[in-house]
C-alpha atoms as a PDB file:
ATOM      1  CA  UNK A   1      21.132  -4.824  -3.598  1.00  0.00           C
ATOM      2  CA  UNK A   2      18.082  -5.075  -5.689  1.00  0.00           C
ATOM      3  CA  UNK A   3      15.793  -1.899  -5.466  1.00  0.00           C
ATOM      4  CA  UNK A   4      11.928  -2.014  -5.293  1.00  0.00           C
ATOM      5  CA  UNK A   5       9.600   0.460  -6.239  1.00  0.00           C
ATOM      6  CA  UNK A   6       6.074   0.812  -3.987  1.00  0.00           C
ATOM      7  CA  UNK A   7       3.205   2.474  -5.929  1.00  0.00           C
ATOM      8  CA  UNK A   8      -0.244   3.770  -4.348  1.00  0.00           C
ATOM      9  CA  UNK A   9      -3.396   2.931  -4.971  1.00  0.00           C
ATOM     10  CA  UNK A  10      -6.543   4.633  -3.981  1.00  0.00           C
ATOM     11  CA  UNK A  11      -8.885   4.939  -6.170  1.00  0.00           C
ATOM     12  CA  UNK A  12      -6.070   7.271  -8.216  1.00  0.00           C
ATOM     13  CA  UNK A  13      -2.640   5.895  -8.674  1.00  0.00           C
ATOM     14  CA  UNK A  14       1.225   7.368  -7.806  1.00  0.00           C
ATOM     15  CA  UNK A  15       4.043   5.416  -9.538  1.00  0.00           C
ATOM     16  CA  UNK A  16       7.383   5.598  -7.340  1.00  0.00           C
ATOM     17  CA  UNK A  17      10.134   6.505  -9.628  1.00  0.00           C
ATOM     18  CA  UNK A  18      13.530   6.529  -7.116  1.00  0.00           C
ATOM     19  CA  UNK A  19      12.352   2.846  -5.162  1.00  0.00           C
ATOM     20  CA  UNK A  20      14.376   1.652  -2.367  1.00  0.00           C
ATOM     21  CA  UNK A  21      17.084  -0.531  -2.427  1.00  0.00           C
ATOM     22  CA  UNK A  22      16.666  -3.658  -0.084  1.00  0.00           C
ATOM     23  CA  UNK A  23      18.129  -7.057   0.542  1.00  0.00           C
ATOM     24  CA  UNK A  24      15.309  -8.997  -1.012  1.00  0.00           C
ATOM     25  CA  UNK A  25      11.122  -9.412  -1.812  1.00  0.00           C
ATOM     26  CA  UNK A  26      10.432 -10.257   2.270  1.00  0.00           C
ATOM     27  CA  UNK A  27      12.609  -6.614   3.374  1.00  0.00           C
ATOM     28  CA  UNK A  28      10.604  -5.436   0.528  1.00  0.00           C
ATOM     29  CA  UNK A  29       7.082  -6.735   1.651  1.00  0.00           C
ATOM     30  CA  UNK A  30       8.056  -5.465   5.329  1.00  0.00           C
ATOM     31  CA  UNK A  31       8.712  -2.192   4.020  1.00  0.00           C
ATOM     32  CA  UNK A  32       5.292  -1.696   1.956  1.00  0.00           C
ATOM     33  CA  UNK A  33       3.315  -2.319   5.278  1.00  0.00           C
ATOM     34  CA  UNK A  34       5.280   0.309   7.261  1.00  0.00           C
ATOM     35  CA  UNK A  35       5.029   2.486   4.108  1.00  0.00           C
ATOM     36  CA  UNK A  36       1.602   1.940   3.967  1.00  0.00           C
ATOM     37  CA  UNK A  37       0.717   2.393   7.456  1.00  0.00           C
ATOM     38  CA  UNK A  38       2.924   5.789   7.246  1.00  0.00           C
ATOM     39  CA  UNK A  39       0.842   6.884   4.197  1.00  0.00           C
ATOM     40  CA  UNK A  40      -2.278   6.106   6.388  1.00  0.00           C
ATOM     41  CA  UNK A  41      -1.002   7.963   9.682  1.00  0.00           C
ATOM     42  CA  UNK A  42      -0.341  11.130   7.593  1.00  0.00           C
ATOM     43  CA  UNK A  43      -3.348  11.380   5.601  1.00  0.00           C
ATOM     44  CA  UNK A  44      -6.115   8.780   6.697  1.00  0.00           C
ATOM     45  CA  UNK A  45      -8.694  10.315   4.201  1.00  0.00           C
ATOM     46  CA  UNK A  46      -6.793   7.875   1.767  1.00  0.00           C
ATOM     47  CA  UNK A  47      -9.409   4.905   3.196  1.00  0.00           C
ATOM     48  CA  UNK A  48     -12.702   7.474   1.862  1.00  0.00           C
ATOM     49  CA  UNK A  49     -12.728   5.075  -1.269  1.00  0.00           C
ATOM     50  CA  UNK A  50     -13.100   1.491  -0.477  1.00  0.00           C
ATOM     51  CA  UNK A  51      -9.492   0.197  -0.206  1.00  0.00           C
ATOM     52  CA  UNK A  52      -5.962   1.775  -0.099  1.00  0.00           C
ATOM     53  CA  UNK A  53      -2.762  -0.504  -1.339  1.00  0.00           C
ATOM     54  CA  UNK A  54       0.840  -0.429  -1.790  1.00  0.00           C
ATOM     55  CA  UNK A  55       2.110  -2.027  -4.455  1.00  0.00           C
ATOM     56  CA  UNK A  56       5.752  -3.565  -4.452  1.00  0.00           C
ATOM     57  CA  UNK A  57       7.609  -3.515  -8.244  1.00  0.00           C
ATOM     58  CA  UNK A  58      11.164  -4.606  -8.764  1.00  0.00           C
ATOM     59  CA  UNK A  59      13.214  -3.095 -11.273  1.00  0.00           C
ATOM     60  CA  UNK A  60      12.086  -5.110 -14.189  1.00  0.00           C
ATOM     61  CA  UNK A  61       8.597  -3.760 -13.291  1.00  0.00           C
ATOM     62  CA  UNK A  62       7.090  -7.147 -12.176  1.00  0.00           C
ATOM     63  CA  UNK A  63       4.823  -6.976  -9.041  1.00  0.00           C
ATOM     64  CA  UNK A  64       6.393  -8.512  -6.374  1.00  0.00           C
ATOM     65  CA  UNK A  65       3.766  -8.345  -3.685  1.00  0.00           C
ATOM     66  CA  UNK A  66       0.671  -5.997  -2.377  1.00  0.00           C
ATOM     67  CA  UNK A  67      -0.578  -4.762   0.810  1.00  0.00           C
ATOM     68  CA  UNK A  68      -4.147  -4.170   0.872  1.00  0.00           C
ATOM     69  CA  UNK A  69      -5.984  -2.266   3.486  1.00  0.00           C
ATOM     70  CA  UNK A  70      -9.607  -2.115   3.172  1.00  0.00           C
ATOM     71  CA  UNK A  71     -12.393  -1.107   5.526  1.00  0.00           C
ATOM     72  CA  UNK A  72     -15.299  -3.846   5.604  1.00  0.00           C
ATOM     73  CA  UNK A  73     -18.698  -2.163   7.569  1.00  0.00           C
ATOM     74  CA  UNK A  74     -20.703  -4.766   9.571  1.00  0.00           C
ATOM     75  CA  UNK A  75     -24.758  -4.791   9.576  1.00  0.00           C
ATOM     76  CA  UNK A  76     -24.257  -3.420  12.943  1.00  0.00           C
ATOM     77  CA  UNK A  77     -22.271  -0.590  11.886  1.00  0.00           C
ATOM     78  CA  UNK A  78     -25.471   0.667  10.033  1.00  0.00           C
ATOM     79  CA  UNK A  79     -27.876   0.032  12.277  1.00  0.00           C
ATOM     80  CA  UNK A  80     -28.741   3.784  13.801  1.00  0.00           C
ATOM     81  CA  UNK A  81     -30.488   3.915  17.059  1.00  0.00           C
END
């Protein structure tokens, strides 16, 4: 089985050096959002800088996909009463 690697990214960077071995890119892609919402759940600080993402490598180093979780404010949200 191939093995994927899922770095983080928020606003520093942590490069995952064991990976994960799954069946292909779409286990792979499944895995970085349940990573990512773990990552989230834990420590949900991570969303202080504008957007938080897991990156998915194979073993050749080529990006393979990303999940990107940002937080977008509305007008509304501002708007102090």
């Amino acid at each position: 089985m191939p093995r994927y690697f899922f770095d983080t990214v928020d606003g520093s960077r942590f490069h995952d050096t064991d990976g994960v071995e799954l069946a292909d890119v779409r286990e792979a892609r499944l895995y970085a959002v349940k990573f990512g919402g773990e990552c989230l759940s834990s420590e949900p600080t991570l969303l202080d800088v504008d957007d938080f993402r897991v990156e998915v490598r194979d073993a050749s180093g080529a990006l393979r996909a990303v999940v990107k979780v940002e937080i977008t404010e509305s007008a509304a949200a501002n708007d102090v009463r």
